[in-house]
Protein backbone atom coordinates (compact mmCIF):
# COMPACT_ATOMS: atom_id res chain seq x y z
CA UNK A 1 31.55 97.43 24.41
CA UNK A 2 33.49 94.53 26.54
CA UNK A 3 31.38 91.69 24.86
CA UNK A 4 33.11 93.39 21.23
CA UNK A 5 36.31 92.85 22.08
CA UNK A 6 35.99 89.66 23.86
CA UNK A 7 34.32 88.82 20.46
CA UNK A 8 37.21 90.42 18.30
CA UNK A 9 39.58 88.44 20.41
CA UNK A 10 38.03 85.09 20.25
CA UNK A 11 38.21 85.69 15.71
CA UNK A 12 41.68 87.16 16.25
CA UNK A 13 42.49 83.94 17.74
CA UNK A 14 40.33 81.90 15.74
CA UNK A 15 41.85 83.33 12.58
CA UNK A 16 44.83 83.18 13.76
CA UNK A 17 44.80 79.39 14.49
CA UNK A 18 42.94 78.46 10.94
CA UNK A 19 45.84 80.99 8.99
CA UNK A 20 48.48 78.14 10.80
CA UNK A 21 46.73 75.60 9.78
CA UNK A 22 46.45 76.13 6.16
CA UNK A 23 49.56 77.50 5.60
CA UNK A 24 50.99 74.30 6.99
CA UNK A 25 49.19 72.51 5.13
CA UNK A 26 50.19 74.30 2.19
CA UNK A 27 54.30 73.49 3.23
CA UNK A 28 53.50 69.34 3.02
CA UNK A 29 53.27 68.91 6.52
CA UNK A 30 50.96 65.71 7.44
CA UNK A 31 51.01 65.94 11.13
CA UNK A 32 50.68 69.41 12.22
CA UNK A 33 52.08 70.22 15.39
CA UNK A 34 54.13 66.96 15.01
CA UNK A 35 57.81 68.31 15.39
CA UNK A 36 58.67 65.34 12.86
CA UNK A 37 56.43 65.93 10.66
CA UNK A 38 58.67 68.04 8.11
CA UNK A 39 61.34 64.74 8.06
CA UNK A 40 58.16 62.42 7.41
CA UNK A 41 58.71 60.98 3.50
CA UNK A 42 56.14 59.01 1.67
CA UNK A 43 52.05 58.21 3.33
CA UNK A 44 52.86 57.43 7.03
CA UNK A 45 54.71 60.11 9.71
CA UNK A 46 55.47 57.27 11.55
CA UNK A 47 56.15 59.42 14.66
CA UNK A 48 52.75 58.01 16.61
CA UNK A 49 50.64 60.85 16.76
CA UNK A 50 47.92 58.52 14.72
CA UNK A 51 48.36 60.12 10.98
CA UNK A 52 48.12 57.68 8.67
């Protein structure tokens, strides 16, 4: 029973992680987790976190 939810946990978690992912990726973001990365405009963030 403890190996279930340590197992539920780790896809709640998982999940939870790939559902921020897409969805930023879904508002235009380029660099996610880059607090710039909703003023970036055109290819480049140009805020260094190695984006091109």
């Amino acid at each position: 029973m403890t190996n279930a939810i340590i197992i539920l946990i780790l896809l709640l978690l998982v999940g939870g992680a790939a559902a921020y992912v897409i969805r930023a990726k879904k508002q235009g973001q380029k660099c996610i987790g880059c607090p710039y990365s909703k003023q970036c405009a055109g290819k480049s963030c140009g805020c260094g976190c190695g984006e091109p």
